[in-house]
C-alpha atoms as a PDB file:
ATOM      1  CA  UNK A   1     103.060 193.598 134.390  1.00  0.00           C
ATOM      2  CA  UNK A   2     104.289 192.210 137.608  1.00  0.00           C
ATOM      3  CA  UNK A   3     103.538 188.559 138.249  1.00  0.00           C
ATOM      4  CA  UNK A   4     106.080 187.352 141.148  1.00  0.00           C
ATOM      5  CA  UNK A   5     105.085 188.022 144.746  1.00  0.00           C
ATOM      6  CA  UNK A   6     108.459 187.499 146.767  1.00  0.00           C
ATOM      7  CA  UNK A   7     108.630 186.010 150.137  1.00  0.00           C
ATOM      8  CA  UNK A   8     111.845 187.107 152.176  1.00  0.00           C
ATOM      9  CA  UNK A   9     114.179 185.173 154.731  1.00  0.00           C
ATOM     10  CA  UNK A  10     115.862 186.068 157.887  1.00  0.00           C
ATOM     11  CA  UNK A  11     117.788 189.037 159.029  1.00  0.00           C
ATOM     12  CA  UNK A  12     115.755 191.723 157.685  1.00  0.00           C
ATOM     13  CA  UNK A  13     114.705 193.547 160.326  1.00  0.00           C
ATOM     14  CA  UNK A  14     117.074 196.532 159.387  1.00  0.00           C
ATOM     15  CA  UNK A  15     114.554 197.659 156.753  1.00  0.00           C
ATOM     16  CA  UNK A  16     111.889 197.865 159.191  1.00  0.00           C
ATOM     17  CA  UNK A  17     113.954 200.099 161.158  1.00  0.00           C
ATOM     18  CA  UNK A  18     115.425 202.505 158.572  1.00  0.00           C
ATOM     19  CA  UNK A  19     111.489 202.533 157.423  1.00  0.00           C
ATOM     20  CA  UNK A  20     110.557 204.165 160.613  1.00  0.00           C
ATOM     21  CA  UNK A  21     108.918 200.592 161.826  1.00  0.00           C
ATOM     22  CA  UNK A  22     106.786 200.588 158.823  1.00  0.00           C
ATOM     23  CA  UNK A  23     106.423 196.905 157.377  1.00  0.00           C
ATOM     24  CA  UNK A  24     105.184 198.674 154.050  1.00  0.00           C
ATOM     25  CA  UNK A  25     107.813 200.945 153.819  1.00  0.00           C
ATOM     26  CA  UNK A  26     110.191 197.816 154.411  1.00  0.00           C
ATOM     27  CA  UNK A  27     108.516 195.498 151.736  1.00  0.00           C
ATOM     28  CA  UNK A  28     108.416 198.202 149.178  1.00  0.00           C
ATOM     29  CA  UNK A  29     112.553 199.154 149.420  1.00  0.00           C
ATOM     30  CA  UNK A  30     112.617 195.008 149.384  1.00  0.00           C
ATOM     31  CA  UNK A  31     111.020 194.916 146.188  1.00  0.00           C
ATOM     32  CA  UNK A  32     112.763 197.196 144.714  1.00  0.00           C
ATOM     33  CA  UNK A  33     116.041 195.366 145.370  1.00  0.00           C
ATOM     34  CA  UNK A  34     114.407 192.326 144.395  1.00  0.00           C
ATOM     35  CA  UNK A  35     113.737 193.603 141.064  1.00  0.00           C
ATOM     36  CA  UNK A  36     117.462 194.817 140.260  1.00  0.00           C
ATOM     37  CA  UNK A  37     118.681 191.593 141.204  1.00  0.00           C
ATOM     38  CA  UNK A  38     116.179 190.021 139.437  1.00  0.00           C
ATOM     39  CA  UNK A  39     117.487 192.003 136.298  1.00  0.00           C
ATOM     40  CA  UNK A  40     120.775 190.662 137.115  1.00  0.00           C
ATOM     41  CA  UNK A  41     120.090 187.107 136.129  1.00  0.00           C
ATOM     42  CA  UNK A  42     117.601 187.472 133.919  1.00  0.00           C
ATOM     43  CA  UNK A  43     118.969 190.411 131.883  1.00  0.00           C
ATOM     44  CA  UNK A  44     116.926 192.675 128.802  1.00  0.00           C
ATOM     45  CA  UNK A  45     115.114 195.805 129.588  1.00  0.00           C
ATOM     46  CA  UNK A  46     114.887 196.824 133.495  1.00  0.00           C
ATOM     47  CA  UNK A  47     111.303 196.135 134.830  1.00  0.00           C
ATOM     48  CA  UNK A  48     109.087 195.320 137.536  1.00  0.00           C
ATOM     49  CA  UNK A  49     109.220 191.804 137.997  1.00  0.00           C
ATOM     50  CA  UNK A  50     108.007 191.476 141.600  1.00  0.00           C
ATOM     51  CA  UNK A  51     104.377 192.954 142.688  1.00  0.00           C
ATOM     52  CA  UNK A  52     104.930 193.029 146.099  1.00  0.00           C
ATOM     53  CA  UNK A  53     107.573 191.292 148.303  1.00  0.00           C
ATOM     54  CA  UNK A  54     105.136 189.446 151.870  1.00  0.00           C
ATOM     55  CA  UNK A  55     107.304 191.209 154.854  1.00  0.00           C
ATOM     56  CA  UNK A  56     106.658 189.614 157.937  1.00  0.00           C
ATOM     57  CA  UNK A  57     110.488 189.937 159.754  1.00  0.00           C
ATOM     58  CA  UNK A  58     109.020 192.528 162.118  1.00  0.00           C
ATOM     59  CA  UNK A  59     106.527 190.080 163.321  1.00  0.00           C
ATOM     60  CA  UNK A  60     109.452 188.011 164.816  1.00  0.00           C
ATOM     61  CA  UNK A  61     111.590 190.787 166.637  1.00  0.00           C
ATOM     62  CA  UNK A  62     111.190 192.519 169.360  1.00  0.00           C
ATOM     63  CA  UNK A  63     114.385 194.504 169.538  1.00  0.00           C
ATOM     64  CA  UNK A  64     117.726 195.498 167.601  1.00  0.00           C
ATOM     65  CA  UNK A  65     121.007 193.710 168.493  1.00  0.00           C
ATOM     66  CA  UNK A  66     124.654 194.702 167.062  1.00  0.00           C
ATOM     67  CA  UNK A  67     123.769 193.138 163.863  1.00  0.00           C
ATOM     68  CA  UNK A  68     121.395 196.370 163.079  1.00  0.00           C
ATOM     69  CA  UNK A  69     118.836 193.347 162.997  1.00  0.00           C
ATOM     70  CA  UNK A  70     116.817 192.052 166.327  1.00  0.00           C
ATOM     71  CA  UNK A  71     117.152 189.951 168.572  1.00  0.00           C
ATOM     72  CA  UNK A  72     113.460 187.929 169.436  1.00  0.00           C
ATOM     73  CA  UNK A  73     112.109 188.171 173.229  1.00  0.00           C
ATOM     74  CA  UNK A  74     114.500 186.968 176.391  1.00  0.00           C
ATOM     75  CA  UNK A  75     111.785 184.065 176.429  1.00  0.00           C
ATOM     76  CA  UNK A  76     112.549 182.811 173.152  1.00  0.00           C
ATOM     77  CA  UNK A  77     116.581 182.219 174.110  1.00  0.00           C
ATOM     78  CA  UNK A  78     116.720 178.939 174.888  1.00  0.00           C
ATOM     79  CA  UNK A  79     114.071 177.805 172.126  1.00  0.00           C
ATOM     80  CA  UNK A  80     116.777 179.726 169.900  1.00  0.00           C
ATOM     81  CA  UNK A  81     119.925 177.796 171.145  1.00  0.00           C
ATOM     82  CA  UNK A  82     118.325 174.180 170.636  1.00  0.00           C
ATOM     83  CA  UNK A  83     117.588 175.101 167.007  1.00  0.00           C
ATOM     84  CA  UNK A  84     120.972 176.202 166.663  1.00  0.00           C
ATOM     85  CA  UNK A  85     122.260 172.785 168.357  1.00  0.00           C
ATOM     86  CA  UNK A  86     119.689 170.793 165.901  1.00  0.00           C
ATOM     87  CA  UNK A  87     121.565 172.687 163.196  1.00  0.00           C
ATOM     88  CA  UNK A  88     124.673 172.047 163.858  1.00  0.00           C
ATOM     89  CA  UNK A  89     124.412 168.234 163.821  1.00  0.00           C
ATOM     90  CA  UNK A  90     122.916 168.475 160.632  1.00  0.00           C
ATOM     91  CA  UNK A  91     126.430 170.133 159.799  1.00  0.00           C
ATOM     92  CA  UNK A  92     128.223 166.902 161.380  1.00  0.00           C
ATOM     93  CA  UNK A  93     129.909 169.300 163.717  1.00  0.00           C
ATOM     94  CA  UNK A  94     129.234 166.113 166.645  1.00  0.00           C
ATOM     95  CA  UNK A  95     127.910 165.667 170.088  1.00  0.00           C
ATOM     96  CA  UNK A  96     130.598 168.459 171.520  1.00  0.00           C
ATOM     97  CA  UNK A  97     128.439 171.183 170.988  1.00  0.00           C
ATOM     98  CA  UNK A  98     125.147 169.979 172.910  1.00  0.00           C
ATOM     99  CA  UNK A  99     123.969 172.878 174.860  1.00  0.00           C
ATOM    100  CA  UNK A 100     127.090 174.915 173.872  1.00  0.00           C
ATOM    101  CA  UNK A 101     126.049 178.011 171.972  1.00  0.00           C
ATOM    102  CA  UNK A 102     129.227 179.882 172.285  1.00  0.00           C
ATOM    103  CA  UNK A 103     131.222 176.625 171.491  1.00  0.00           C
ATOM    104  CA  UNK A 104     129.565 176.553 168.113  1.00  0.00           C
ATOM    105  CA  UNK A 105     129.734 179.973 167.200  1.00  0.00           C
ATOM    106  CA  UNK A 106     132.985 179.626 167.746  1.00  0.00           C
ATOM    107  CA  UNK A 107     133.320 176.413 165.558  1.00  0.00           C
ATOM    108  CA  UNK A 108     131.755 178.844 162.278  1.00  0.00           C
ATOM    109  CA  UNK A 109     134.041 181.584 163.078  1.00  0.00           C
ATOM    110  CA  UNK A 110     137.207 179.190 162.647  1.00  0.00           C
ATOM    111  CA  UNK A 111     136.017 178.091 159.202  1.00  0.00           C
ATOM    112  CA  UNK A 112     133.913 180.194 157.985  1.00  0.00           C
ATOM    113  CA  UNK A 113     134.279 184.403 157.599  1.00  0.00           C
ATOM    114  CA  UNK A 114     132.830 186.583 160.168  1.00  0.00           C
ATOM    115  CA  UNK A 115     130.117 187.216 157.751  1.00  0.00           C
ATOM    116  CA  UNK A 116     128.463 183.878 158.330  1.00  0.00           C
ATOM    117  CA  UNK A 117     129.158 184.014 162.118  1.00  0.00           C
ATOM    118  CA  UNK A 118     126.130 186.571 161.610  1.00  0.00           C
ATOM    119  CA  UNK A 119     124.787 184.388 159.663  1.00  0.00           C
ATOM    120  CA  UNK A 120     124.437 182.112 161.849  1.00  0.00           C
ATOM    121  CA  UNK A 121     123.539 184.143 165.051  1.00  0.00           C
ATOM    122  CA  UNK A 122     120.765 185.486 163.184  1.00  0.00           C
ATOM    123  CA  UNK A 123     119.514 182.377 161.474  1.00  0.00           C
ATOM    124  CA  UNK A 124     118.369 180.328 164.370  1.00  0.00           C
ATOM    125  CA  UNK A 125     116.981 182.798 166.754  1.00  0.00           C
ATOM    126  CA  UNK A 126     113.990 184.208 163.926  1.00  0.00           C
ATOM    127  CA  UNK A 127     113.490 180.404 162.888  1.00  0.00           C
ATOM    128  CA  UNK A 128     113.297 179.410 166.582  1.00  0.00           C
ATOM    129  CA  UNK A 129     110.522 182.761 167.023  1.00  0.00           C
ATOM    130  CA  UNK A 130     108.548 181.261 164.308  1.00  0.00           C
ATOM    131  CA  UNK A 131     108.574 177.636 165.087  1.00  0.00           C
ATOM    132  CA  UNK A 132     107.755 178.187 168.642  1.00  0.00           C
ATOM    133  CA  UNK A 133     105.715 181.185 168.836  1.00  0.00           C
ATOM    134  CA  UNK A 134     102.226 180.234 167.497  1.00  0.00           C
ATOM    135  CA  UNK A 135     100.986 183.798 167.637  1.00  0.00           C
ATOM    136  CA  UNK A 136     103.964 185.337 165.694  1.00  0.00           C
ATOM    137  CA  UNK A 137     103.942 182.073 163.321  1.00  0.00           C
ATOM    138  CA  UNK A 138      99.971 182.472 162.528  1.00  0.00           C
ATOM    139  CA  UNK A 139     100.576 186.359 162.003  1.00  0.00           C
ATOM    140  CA  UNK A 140     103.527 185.612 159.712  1.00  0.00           C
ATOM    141  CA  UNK A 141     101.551 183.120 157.721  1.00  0.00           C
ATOM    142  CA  UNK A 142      98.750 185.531 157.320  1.00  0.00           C
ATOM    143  CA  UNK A 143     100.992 188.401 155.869  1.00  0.00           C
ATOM    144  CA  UNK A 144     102.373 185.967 153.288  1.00  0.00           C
ATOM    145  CA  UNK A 145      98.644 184.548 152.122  1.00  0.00           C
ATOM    146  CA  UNK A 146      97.108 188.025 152.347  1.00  0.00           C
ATOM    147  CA  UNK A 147     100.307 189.584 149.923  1.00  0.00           C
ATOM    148  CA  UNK A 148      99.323 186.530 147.289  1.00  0.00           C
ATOM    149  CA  UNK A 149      95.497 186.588 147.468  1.00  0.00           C
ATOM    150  CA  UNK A 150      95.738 190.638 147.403  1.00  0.00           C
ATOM    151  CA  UNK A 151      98.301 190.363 144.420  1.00  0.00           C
ATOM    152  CA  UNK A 152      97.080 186.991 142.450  1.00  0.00           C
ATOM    153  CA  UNK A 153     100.453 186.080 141.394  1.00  0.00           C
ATOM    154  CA  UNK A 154     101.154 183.331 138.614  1.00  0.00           C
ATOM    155  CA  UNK A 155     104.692 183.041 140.878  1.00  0.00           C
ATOM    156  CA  UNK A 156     106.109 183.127 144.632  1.00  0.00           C
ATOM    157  CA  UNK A 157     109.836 183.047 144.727  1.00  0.00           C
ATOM    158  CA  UNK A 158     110.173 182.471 148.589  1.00  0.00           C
ATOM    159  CA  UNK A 159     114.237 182.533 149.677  1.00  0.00           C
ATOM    160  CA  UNK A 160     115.332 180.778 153.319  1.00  0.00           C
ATOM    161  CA  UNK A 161     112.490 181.003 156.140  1.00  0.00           C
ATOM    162  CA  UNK A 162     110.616 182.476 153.814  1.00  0.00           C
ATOM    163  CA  UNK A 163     110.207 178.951 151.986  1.00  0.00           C
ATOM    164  CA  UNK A 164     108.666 177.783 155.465  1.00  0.00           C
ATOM    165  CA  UNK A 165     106.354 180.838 155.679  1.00  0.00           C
ATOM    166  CA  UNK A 166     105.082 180.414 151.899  1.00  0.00           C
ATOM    167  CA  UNK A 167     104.991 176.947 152.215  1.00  0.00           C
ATOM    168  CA  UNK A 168     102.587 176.711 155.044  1.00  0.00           C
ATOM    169  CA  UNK A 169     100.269 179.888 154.298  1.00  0.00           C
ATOM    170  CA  UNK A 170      99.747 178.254 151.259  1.00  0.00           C
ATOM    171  CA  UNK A 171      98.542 174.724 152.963  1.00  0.00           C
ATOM    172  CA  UNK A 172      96.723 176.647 155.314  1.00  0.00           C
ATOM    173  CA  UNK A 173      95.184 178.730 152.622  1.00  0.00           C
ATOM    174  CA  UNK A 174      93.765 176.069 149.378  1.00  0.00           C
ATOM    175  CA  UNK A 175      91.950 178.737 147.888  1.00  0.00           C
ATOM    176  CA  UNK A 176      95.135 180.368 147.130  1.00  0.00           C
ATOM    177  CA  UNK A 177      96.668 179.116 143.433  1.00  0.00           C
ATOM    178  CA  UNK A 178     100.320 179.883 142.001  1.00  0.00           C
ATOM    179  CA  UNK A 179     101.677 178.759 138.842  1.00  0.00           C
ATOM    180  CA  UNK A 180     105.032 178.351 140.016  1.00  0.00           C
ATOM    181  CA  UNK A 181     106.562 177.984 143.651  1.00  0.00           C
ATOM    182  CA  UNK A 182     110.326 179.146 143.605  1.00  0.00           C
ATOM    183  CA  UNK A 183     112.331 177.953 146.844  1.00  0.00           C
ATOM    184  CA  UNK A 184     115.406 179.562 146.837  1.00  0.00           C
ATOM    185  CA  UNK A 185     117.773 178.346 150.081  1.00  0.00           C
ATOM    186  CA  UNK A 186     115.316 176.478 151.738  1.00  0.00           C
ATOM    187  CA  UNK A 187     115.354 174.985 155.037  1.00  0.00           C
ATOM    188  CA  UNK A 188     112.284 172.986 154.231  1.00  0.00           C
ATOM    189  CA  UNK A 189     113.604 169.087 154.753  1.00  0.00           C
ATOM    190  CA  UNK A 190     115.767 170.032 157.713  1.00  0.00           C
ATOM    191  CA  UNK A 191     115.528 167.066 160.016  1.00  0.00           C
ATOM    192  CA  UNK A 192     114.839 167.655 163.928  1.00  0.00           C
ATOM    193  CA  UNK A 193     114.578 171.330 163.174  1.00  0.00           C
ATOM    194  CA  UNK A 194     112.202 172.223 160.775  1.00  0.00           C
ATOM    195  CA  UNK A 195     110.760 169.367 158.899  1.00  0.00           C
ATOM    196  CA  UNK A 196     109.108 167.544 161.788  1.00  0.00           C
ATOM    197  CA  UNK A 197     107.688 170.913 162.984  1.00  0.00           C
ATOM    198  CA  UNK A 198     105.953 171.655 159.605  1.00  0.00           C
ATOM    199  CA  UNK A 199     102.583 172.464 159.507  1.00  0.00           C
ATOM    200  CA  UNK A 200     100.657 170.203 158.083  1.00  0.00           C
ATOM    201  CA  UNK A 201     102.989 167.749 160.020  1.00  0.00           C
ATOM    202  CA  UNK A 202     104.508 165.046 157.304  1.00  0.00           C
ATOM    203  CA  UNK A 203     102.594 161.825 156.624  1.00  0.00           C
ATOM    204  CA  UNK A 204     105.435 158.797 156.921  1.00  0.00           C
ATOM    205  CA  UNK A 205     108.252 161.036 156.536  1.00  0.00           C
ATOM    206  CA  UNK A 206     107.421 162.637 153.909  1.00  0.00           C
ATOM    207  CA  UNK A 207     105.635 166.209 153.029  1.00  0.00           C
ATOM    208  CA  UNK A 208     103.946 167.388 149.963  1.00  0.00           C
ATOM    209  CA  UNK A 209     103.580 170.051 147.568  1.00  0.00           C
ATOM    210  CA  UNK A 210     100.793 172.388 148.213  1.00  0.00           C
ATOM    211  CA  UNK A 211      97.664 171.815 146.623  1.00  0.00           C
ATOM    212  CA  UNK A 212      96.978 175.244 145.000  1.00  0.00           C
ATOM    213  CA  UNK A 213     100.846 174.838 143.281  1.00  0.00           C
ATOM    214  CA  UNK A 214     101.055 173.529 140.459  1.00  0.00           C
ATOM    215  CA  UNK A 215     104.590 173.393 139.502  1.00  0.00           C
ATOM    216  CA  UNK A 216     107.241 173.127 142.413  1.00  0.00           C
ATOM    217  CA  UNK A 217     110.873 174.284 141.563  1.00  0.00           C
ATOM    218  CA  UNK A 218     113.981 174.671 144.440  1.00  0.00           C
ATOM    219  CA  UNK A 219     117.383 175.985 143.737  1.00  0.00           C
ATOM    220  CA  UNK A 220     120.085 175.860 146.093  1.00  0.00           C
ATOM    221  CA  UNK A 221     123.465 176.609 146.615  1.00  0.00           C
ATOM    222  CA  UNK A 222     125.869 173.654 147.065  1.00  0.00           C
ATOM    223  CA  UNK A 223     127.477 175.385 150.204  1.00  0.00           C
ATOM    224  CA  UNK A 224     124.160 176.999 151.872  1.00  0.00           C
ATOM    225  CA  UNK A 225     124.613 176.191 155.349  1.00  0.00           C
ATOM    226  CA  UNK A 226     120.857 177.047 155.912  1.00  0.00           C
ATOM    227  CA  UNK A 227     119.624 174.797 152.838  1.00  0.00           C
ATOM    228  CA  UNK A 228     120.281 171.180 154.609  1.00  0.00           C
ATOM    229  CA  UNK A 229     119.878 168.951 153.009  1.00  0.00           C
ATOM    230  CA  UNK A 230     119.431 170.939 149.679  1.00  0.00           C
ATOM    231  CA  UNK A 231     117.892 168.736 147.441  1.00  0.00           C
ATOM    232  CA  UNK A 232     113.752 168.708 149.000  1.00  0.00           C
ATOM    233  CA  UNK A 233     112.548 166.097 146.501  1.00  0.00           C
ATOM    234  CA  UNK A 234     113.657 162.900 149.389  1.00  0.00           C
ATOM    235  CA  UNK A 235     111.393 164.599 151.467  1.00  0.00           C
ATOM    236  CA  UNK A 236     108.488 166.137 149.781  1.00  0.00           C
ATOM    237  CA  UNK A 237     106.510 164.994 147.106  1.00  0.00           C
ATOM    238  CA  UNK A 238     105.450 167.407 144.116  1.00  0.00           C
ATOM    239  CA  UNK A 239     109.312 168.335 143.981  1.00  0.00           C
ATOM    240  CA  UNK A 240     109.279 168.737 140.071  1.00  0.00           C
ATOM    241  CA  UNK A 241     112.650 170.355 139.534  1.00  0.00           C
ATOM    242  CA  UNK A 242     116.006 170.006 142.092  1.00  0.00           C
ATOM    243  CA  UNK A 243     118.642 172.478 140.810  1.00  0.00           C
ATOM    244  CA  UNK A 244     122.081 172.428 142.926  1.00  0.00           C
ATOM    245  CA  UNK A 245     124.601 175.659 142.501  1.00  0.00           C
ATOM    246  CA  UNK A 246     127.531 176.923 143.264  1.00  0.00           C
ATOM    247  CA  UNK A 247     126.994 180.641 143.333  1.00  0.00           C
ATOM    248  CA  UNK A 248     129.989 182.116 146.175  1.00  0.00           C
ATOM    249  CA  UNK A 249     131.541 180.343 148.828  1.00  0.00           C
ATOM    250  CA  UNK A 250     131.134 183.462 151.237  1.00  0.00           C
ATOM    251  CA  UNK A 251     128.205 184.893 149.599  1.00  0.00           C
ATOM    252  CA  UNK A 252     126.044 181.734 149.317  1.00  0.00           C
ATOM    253  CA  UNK A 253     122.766 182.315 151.050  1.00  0.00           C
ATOM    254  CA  UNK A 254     121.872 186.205 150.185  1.00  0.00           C
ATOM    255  CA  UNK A 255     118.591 186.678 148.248  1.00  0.00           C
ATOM    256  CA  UNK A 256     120.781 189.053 145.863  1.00  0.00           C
ATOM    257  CA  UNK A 257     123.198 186.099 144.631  1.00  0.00           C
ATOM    258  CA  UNK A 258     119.943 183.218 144.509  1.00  0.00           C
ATOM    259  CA  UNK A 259     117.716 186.100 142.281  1.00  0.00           C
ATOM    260  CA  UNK A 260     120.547 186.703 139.912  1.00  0.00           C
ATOM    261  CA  UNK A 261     121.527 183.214 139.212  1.00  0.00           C
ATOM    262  CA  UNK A 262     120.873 182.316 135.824  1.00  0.00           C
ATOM    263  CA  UNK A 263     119.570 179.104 137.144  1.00  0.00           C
ATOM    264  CA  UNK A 264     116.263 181.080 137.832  1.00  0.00           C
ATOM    265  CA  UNK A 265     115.745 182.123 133.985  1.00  0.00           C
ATOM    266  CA  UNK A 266     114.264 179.362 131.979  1.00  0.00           C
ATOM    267  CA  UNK A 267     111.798 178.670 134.845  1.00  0.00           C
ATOM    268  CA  UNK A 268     110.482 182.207 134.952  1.00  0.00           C
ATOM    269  CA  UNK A 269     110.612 182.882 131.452  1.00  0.00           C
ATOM    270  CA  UNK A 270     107.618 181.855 130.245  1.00  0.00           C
ATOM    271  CA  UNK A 271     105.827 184.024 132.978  1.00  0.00           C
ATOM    272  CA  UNK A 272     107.972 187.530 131.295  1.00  0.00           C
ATOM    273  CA  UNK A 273     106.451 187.066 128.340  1.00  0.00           C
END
């Protein structure tokens, strides 16, 4: 029996679109996915591990862009570009880039492969959407705590901005109650662009587990360029398990590298049973 409702991360548009704009159609070719790379880590008999994966991406998109993902309203642009600017000084990339979009695209496409150039184009503009937008943020949130009150899962396994979505639904939902919260990638204690905008706001600079949670585990990559700083428990309380990776230099945010991790298995083993 499924007990994992997954909660996805940026850039997924695309399966909106190939779904013919239907957010079900997109969640269900999600979970599927989910489960084989799942099976990956966690090996044995193929199953259904996930019950339903919360889809919300279409929520912050308004259009498609050469990425085959979207690209959030004309109004949202420069909301997008100061996230992006907050971002890069968390990568130490300096003062240079203030205001400079282009100048710091250009600084991830000299060291890093073109693949996290897109990456990064589509990382800030859907964060900026959500953290800006309190219409699309509210909607988003209520996808996510409808998808774990509908499903009653004894796990969430939320990857990227999906950590931020989960994170808050559940806050703003107490009657909601997981066993285990997974944060795979998460953006959660990103100074000046995330964690000061969280909602419920952070109480002397520090946040807190949710109160329905009752065990809080985050994995992240030691290269995740969207998982600054990686390790959550400096800023949150209720961290009960910090687990640093190295799963691909290139590959090192995807969903499909963080679910097949083995890192993942002793945690969610006793929920397989």
């Amino acid at each position: 029996m499924a007990v994992i409702v997954g909660v996805h991360g940026i850039g997924k548009y695309n399966y909106y679109l190939q779904a013919g704009r239907s957010a079900t159609g997109a969640a269900e070719v999600m979970r599927r996915k989910w489960d084989r790379y799942l099976h990956l880590g966690l090996g044995g008999e193929p199953r259904a591990y996930f019950a339903e994966i919360a889809y919300f991406s279409h929520l912050l998109n308004d259009g498609d862009d050469e990425y085959g993902a979207a690209a959030p309203r004309k109004a949202m642009e420069l909301q997008a570009q100061q996230v992006l600017v907050d971002w890069a000084r968390q990568l130490g990339v300096g003062e240079h880039v203030t205001g400079a979009l282009k100048s710091f695209t250009g600084w991830l496409l000299e060291r890093l492969d073109g693949r996290s150039a897109a990456f990064a184009k589509l990382f800030a503009p859907e964060v900026a959407a959500y953290l800006t937008d309190q219409a699309r943020r509210e909607k988003s949130r209520q996808v996510v705590a409808e998808c774990i009150r509908k499903n009653r899962p004894k796990v969430v396994i939320a990857h990227s901005l999906g950590s931020v979505v989960a994170y808050e639904a559940l806050w703003a939902n107490p009657d909601l109650e997981v066993d285990l919260l997974m944060t795979l990638g998460s953006p959660l204690g990103m100074r000046n662009v995330i964690f000061e905008r969280l909602l419920p706001a952070p109480v002397n600079g520090r946040g807190e587990r949710p109160k329905g949670v009752r065990r809080w585990v985050n994995i992240a990559d030691k290269d995740d360029i969207a998982a600054i700083p990686p390790a959550l428990a400096g800023s949150f309380t209720g961290v009960d398990v910090e687990q640093l990776v190295n799963l691909d230099w290139i590959d090192f945010h995807t969903a499909g590298k963080y679910l097949g991790c083995p890192a993942l298995d002793p945690h969610l083993r006793p929920f397989l049973a």
